[in-house]
C-alpha atoms as a PDB file:
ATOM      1  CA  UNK A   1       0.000   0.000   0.000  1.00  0.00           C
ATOM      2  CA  UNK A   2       1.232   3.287  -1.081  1.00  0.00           C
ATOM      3  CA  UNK A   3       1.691   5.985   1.676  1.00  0.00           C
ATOM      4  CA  UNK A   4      -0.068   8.558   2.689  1.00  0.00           C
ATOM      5  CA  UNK A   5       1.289  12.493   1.800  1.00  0.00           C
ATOM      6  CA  UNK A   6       0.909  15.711   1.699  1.00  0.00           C
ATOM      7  CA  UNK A   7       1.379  18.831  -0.473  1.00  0.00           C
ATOM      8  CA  UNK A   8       1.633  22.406  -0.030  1.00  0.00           C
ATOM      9  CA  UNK A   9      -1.372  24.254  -1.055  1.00  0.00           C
ATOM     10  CA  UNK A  10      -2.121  27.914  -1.472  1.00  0.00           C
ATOM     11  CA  UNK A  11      -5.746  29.184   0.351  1.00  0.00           C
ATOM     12  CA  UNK A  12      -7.800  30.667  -1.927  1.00  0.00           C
ATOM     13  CA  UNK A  13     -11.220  29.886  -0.114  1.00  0.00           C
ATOM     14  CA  UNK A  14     -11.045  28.900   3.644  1.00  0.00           C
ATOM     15  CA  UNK A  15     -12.226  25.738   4.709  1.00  0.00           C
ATOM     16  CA  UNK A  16     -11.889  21.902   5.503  1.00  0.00           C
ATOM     17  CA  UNK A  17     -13.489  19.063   3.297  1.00  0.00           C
ATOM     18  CA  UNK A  18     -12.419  15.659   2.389  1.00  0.00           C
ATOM     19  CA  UNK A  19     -13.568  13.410   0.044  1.00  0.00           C
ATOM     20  CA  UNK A  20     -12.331  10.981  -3.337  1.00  0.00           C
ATOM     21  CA  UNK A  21     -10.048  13.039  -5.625  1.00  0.00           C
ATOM     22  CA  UNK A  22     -11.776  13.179  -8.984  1.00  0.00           C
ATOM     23  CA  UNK A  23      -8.698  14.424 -11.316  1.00  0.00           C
ATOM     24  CA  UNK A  24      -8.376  15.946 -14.347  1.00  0.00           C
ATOM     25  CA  UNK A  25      -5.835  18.013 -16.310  1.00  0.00           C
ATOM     26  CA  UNK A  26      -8.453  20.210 -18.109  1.00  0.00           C
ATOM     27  CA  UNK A  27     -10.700  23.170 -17.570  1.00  0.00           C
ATOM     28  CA  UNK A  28     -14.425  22.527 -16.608  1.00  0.00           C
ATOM     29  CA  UNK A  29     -17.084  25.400 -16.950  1.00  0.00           C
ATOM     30  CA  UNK A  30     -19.882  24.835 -14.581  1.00  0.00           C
ATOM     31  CA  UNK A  31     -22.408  25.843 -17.001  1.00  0.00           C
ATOM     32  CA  UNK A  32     -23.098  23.818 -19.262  1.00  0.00           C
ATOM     33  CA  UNK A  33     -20.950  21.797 -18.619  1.00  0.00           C
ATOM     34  CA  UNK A  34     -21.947  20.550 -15.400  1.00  0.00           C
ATOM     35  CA  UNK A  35     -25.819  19.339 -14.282  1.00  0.00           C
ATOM     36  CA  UNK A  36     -26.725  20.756 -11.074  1.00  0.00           C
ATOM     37  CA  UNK A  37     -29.499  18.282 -10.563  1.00  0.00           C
ATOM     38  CA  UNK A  38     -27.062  15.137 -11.111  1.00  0.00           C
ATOM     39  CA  UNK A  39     -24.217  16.776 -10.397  1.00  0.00           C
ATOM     40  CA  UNK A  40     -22.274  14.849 -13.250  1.00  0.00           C
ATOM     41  CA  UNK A  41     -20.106  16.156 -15.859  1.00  0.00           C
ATOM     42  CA  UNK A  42     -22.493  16.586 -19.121  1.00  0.00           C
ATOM     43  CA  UNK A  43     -19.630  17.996 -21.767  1.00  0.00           C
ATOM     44  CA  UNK A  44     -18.898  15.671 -24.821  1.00  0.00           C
ATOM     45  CA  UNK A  45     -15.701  14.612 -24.828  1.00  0.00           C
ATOM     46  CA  UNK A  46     -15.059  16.154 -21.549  1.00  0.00           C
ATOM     47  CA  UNK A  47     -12.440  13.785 -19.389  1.00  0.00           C
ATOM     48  CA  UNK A  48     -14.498  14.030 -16.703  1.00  0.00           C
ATOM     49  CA  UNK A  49     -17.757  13.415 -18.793  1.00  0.00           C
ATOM     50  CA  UNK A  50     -19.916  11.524 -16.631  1.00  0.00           C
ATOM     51  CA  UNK A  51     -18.497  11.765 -13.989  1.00  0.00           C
ATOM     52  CA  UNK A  52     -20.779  12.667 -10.593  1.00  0.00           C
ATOM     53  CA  UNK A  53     -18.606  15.717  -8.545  1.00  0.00           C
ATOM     54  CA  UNK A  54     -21.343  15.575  -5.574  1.00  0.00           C
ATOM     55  CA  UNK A  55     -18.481  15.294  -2.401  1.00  0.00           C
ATOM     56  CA  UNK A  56     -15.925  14.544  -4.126  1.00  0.00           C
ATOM     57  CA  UNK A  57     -12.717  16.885  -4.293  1.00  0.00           C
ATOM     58  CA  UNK A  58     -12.071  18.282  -7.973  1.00  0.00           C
ATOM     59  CA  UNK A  59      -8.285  18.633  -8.513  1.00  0.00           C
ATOM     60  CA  UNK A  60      -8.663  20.151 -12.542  1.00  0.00           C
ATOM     61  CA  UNK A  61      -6.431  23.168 -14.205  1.00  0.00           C
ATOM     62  CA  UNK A  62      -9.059  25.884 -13.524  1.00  0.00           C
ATOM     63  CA  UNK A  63     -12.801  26.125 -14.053  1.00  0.00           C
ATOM     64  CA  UNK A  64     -13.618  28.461 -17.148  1.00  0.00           C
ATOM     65  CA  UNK A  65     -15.586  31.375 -16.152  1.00  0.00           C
ATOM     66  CA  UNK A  66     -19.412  31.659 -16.555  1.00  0.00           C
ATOM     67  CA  UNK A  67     -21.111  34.172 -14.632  1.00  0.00           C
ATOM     68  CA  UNK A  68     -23.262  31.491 -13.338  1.00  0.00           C
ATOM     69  CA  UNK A  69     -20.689  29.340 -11.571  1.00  0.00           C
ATOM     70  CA  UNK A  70     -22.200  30.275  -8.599  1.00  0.00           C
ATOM     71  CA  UNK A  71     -25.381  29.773  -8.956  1.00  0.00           C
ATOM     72  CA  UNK A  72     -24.818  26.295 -10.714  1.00  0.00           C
ATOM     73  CA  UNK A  73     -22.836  25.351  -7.462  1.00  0.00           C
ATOM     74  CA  UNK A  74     -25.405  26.360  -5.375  1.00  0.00           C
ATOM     75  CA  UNK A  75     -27.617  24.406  -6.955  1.00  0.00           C
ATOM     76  CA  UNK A  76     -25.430  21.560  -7.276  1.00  0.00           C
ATOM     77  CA  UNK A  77     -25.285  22.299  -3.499  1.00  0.00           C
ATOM     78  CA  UNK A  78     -29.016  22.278  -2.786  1.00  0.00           C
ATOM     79  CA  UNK A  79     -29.297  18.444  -4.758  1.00  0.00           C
ATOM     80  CA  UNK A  80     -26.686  17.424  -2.477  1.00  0.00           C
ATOM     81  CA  UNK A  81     -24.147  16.890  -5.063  1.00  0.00           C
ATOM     82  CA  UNK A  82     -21.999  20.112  -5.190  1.00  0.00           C
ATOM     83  CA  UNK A  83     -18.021  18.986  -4.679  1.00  0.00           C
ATOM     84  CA  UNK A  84     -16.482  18.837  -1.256  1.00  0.00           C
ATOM     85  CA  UNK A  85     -13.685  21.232  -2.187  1.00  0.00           C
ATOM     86  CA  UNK A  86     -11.591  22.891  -5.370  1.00  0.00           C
ATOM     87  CA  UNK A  87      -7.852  21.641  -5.779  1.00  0.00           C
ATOM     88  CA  UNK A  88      -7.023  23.924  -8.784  1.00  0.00           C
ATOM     89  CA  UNK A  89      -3.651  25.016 -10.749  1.00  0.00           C
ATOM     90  CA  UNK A  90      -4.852  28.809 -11.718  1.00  0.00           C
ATOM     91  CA  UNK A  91      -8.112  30.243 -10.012  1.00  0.00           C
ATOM     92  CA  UNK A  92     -11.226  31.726 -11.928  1.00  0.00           C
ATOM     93  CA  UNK A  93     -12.553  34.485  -9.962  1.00  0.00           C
ATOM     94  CA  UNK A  94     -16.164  33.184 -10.852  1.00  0.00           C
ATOM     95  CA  UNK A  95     -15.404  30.135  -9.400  1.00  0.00           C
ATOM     96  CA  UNK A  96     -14.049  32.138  -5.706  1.00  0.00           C
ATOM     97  CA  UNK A  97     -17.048  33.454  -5.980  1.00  0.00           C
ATOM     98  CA  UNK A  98     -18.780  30.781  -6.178  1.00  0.00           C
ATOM     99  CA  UNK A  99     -17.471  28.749  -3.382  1.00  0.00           C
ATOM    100  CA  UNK A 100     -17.698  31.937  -0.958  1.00  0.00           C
ATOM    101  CA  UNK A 101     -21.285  31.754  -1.411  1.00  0.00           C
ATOM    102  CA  UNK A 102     -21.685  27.880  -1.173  1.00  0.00           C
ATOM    103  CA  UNK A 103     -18.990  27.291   1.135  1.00  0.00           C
ATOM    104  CA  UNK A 104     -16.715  25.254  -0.641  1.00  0.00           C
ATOM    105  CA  UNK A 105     -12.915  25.444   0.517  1.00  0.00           C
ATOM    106  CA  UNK A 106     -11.047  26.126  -2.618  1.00  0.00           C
ATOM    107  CA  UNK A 107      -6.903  26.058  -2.497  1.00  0.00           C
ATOM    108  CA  UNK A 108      -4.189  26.212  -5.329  1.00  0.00           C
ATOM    109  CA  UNK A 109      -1.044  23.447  -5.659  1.00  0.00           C
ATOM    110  CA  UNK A 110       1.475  23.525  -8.280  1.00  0.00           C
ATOM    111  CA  UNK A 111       0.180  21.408 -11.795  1.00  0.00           C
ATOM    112  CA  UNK A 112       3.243  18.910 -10.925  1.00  0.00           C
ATOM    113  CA  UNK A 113       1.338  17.892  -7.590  1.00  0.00           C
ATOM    114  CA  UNK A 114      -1.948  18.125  -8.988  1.00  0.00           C
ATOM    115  CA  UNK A 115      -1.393  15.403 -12.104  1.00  0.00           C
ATOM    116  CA  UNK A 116       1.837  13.809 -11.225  1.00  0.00           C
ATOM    117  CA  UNK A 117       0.988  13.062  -7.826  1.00  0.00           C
ATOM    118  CA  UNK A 118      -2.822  12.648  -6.802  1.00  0.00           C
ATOM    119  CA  UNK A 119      -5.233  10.438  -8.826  1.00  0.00           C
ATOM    120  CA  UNK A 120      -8.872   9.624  -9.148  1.00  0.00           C
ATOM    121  CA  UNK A 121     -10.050   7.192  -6.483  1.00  0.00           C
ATOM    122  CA  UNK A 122      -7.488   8.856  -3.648  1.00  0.00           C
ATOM    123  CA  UNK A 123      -8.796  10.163  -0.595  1.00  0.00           C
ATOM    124  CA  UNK A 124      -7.886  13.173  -0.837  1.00  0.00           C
ATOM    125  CA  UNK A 125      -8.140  15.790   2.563  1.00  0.00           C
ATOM    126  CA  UNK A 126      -7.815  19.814   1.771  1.00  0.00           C
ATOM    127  CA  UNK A 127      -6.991  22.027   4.553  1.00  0.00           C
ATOM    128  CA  UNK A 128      -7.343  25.294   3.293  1.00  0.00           C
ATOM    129  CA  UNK A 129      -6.047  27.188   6.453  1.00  0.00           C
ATOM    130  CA  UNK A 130      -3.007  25.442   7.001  1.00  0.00           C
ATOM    131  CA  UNK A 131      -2.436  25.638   3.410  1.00  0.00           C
ATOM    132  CA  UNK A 132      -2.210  21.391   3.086  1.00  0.00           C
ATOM    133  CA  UNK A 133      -3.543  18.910   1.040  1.00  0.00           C
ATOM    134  CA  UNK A 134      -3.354  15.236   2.545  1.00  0.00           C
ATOM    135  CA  UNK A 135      -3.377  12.282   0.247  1.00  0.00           C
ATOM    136  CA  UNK A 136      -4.370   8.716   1.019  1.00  0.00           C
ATOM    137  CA  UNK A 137      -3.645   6.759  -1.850  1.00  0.00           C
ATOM    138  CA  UNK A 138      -6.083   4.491  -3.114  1.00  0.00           C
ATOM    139  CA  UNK A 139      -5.003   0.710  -3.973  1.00  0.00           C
ATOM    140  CA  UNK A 140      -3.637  -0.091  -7.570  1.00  0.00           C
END
């Protein structure tokens, strides 16, 4: 069993969650691109098409910016299938936004850590405060 780690992580929204890392090295828009009802990734050829992001943590590039990121979180939130928390590589000020409001810890780390070092299926801890993200690996 691989061991546990942990990264350095930048706070962009303060918080604690803690859920399965669902990891891709690509952008996601939440509109129209994401179903607030389902909470699943609904973009063709998206690699995360499909995909449900209700509690889990989202380690992608960036979200793109849609002046309704909020309000699709919120009512990803509401359905009970909004993420746990944001591991991104550049932040999208619509996104902040959007996790102020729905309160949704959000922190940076450096693309290396995000895609050479956490996967899909991890459990994946952020600690936006103390600026750490702890990874439990999952089995191969």
């Amino acid at each position: 069993m691989a061991e546990a780690f942990t990264l350095p992580a930048r706070c962009v929204v303060s918080g604690r969650a803690a859920g399965q890392a669902l990891v891709a090295d690509a952008t996601l828009s939440f509109w129209g691109e994401v179903d607030p009802g389902s909470g699943k990734v609904i973009s063709a050829g998206h690699p995360l098409e499909g995909e449900s992001l209700g509690g889990k943590v989202l380690v992608i590039r960036s979200t793109r910016g849609s002046s309704a990121t909020p309000l699709v979180l919120q009512l990803a939130r509401l359905e009970g299938n909004a993420p746990a928390a944001l591991v991104n590589v550049e932040v999208d000020s619509l996104a902040v936004l959007g996790c102020i409001v729905n309160g949704i810890p959000m922190v940076t780390v450096e693309a290396e850590d995000a895609f050479g070092r956490i996967r899909t299926g991890d459990y994946v801890e952020v600690d936006a405060e103390a600026g750490l993200v702890r990874i439990r690996p999952s089995q191969p």
